[in-house]
N, C-alpha and C. Protein backbone atom coordinates (compact mmCIF):
# COMPACT_ATOMS: atom_id res chain seq x y z
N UNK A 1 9.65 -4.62 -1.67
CA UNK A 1 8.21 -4.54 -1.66
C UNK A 1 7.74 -3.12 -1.36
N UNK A 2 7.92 -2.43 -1.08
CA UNK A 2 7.65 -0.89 0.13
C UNK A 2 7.87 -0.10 -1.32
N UNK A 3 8.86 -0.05 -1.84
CA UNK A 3 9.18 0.21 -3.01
C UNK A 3 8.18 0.14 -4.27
N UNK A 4 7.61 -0.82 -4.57
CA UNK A 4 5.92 -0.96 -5.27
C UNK A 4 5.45 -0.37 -4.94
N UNK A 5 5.30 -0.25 -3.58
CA UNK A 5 4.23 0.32 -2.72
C UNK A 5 3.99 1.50 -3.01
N UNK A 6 5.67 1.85 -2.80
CA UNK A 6 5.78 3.99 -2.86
C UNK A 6 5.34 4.16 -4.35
N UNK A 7 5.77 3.40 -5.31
CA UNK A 7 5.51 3.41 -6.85
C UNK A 7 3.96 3.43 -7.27
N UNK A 8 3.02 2.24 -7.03
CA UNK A 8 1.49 2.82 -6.71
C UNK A 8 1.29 3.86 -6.14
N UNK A 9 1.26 4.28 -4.71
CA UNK A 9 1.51 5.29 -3.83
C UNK A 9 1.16 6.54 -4.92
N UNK A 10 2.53 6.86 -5.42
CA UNK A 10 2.84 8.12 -6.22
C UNK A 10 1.98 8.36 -7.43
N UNK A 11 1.98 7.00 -7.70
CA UNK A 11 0.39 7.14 -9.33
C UNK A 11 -0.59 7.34 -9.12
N UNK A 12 -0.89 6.97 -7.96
CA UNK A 12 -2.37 7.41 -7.47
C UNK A 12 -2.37 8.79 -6.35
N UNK A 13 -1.45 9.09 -5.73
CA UNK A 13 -1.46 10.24 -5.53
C UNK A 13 -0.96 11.59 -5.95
N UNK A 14 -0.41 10.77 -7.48
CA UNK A 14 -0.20 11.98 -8.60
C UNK A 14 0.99 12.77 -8.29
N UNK A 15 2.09 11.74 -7.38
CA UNK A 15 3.29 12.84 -6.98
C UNK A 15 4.79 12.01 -7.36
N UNK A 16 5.99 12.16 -7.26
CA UNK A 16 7.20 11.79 -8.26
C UNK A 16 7.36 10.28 -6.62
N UNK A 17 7.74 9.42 -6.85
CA UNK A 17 7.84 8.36 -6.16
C UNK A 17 9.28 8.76 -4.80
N UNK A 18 9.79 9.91 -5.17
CA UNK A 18 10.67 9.73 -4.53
C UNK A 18 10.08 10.91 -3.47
N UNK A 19 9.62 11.77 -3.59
CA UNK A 19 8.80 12.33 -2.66
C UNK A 19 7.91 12.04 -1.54
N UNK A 20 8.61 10.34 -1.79
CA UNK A 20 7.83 9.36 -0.44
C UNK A 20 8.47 8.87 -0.19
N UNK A 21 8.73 8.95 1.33
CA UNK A 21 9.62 8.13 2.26
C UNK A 21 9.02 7.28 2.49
N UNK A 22 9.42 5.86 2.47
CA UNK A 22 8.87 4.88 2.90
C UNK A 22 8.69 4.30 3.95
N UNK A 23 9.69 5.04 5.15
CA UNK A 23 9.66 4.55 6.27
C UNK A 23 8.43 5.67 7.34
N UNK A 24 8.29 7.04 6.72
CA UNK A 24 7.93 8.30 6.88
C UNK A 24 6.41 8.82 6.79
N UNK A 25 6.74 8.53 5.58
CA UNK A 25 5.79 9.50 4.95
C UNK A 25 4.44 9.00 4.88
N UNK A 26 3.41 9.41 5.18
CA UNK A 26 2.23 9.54 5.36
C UNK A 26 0.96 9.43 4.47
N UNK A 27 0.49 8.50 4.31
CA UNK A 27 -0.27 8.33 2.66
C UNK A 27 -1.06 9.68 2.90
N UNK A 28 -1.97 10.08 4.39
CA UNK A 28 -2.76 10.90 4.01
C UNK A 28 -2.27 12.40 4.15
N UNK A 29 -1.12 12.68 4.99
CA UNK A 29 -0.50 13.79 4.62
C UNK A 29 0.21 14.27 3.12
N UNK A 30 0.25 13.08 2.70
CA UNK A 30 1.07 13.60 0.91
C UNK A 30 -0.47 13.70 -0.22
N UNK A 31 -1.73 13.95 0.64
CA UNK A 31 -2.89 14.30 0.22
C UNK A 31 -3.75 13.10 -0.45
N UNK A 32 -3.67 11.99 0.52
CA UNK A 32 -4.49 10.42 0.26
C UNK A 32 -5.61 11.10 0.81
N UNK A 33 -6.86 10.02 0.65
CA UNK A 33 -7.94 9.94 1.09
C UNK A 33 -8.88 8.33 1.38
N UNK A 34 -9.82 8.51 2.04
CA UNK A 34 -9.84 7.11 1.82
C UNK A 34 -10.16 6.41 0.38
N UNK A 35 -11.03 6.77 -0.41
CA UNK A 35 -11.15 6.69 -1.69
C UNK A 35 -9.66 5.91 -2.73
N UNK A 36 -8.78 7.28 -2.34
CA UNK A 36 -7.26 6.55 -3.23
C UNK A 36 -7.03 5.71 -2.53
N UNK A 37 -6.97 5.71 -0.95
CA UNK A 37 -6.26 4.03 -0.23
C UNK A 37 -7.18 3.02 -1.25
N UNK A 38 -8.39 3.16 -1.20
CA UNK A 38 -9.02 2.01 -1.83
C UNK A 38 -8.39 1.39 -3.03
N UNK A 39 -8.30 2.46 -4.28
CA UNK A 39 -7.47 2.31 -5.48
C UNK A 39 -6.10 1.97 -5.54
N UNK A 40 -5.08 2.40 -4.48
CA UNK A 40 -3.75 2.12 -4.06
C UNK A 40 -3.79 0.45 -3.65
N UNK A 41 -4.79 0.14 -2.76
CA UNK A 41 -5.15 -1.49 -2.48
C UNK A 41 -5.56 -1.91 -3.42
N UNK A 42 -6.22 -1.54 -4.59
CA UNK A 42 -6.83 -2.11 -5.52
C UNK A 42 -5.82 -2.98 -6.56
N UNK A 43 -5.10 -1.44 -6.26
CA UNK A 43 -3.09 -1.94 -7.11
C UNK A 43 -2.86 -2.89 -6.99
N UNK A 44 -2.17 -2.67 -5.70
CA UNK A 44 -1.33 -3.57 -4.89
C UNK A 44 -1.98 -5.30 -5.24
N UNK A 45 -3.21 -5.43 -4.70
CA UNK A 45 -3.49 -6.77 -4.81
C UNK A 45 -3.91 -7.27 -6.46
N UNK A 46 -3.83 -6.28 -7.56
CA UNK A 46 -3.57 -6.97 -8.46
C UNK A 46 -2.27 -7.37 -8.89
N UNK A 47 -1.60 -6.62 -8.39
CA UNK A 47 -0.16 -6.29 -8.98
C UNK A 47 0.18 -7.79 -8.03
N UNK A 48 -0.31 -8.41 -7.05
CA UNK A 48 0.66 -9.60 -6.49
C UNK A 48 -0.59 -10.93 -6.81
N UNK A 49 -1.42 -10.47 -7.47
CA UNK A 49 -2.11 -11.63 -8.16
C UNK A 49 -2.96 -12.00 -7.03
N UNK A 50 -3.69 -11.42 -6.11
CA UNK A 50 -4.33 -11.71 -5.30
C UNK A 50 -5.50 -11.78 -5.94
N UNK A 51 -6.19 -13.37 -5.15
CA UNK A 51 -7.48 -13.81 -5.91
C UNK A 51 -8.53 -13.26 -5.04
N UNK A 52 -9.38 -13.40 -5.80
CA UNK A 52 -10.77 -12.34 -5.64
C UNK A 52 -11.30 -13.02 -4.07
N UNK A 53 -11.41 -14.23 -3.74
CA UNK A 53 -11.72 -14.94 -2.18
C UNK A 53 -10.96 -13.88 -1.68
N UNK A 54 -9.59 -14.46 -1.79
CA UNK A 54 -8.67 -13.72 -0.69
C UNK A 54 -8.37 -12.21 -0.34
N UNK A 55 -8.73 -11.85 -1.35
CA UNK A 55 -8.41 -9.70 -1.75
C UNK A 55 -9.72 -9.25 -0.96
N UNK A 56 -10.53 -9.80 0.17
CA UNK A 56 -11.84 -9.78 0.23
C UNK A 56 -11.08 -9.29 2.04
N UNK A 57 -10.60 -10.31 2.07
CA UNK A 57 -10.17 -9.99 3.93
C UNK A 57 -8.96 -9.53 3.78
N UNK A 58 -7.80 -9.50 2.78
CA UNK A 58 -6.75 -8.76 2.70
C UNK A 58 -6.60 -7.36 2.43
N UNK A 59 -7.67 -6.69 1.69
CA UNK A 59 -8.11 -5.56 1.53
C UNK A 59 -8.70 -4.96 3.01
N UNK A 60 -8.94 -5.58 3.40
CA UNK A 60 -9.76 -5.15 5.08
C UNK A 60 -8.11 -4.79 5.91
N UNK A 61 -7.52 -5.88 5.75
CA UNK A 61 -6.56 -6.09 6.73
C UNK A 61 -5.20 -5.09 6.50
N UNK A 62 -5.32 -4.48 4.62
CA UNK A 62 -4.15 -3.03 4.04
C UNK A 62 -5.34 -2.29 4.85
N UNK A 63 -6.55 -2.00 4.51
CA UNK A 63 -6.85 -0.66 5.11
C UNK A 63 -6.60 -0.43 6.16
N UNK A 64 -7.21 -0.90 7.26
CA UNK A 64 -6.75 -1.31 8.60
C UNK A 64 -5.32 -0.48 8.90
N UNK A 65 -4.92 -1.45 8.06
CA UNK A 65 -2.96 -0.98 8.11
C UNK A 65 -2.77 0.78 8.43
N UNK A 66 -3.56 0.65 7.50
CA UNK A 66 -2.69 2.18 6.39
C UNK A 66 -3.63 3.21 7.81
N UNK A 67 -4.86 2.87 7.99
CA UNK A 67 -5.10 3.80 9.33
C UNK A 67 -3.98 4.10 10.73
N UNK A 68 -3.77 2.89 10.80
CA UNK A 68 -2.97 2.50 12.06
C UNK A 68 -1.45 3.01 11.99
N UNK A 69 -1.02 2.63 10.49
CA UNK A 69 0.18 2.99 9.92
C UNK A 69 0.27 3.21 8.68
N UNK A 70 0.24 4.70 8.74
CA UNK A 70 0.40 4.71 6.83
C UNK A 70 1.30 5.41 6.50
N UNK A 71 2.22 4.33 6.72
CA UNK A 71 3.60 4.69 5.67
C UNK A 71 3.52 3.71 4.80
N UNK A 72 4.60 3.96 3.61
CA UNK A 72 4.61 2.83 2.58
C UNK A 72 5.22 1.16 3.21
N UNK A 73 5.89 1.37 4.26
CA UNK A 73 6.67 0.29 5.06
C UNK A 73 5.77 -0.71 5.57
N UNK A 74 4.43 0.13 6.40
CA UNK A 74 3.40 -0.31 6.92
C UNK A 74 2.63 -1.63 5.75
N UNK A 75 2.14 -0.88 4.77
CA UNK A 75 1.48 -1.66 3.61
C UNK A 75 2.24 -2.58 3.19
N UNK A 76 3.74 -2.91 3.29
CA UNK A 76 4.70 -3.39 2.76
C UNK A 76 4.67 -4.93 3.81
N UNK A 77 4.97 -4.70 5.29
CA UNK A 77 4.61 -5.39 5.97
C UNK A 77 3.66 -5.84 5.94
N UNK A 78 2.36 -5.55 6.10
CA UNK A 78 1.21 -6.50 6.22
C UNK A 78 1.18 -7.27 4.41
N UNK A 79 1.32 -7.09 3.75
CA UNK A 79 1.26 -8.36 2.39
C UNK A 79 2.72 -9.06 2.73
N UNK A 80 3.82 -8.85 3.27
CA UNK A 80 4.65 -9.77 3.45
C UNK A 80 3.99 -10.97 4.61
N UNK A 81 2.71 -10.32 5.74
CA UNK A 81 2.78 -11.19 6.71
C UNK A 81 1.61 -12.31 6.49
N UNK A 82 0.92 -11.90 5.40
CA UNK A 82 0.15 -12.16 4.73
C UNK A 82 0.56 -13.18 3.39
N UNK A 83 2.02 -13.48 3.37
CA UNK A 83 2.23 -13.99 1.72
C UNK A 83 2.49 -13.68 0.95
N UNK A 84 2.28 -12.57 0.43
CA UNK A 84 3.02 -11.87 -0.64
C UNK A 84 4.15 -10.95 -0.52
N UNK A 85 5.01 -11.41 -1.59
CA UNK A 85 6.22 -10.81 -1.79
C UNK A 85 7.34 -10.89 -0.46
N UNK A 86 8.59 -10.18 -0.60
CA UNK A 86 9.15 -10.54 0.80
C UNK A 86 10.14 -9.38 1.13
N UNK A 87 10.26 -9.07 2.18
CA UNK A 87 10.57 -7.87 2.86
C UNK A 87 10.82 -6.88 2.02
N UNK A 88 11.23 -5.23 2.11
CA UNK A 88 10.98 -3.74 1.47
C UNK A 88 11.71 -3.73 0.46
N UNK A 89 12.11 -4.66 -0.10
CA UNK A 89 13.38 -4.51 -1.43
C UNK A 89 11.73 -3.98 -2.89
């Protein structure tokens, strides 16, 4: 999962996927903003089929994340604790 993550991550922050550590690396030090977190969440919860009810408080609950912890691991965890997908593979 962390792995998607870094893969959105890198498309929206326009950099090679491996240039992100997932356990590390920093959405807003590799030059995020809040704006791309938005679009990076925007990904993510299409990409796991999250319905429009639910992407409403789950979107609250990645941003949240990604303040508190923004590594790709971080974002990875909260949709696993949440239901989607299952641990960083």
């Amino acid at each position: 999962m962390a792995e998607r993550v870094r893969k959105i991550w890198a498309e929206v922050l326009e950099v090679t996927p491996e240039s992100i550590d997932i356990h590390h690396g920093d959405f807003f030090e590799l030059g995020g903003y809040s704006l791309l977190a938005l679009q990076a969440i925007g990904r993510l919860l299409a990409e796991y089929g999250v319905g429009e009810i639910e992407s409403v408080e789950l979107e609250g609950a990645l941003l949240n994340r990604l303040f508190d912890n923004p590594t790709a691991i971080g974002q990875a965890e909260c949709l696993v604790a949440a239901g989607y997908g299952t641990g960083d593979a």
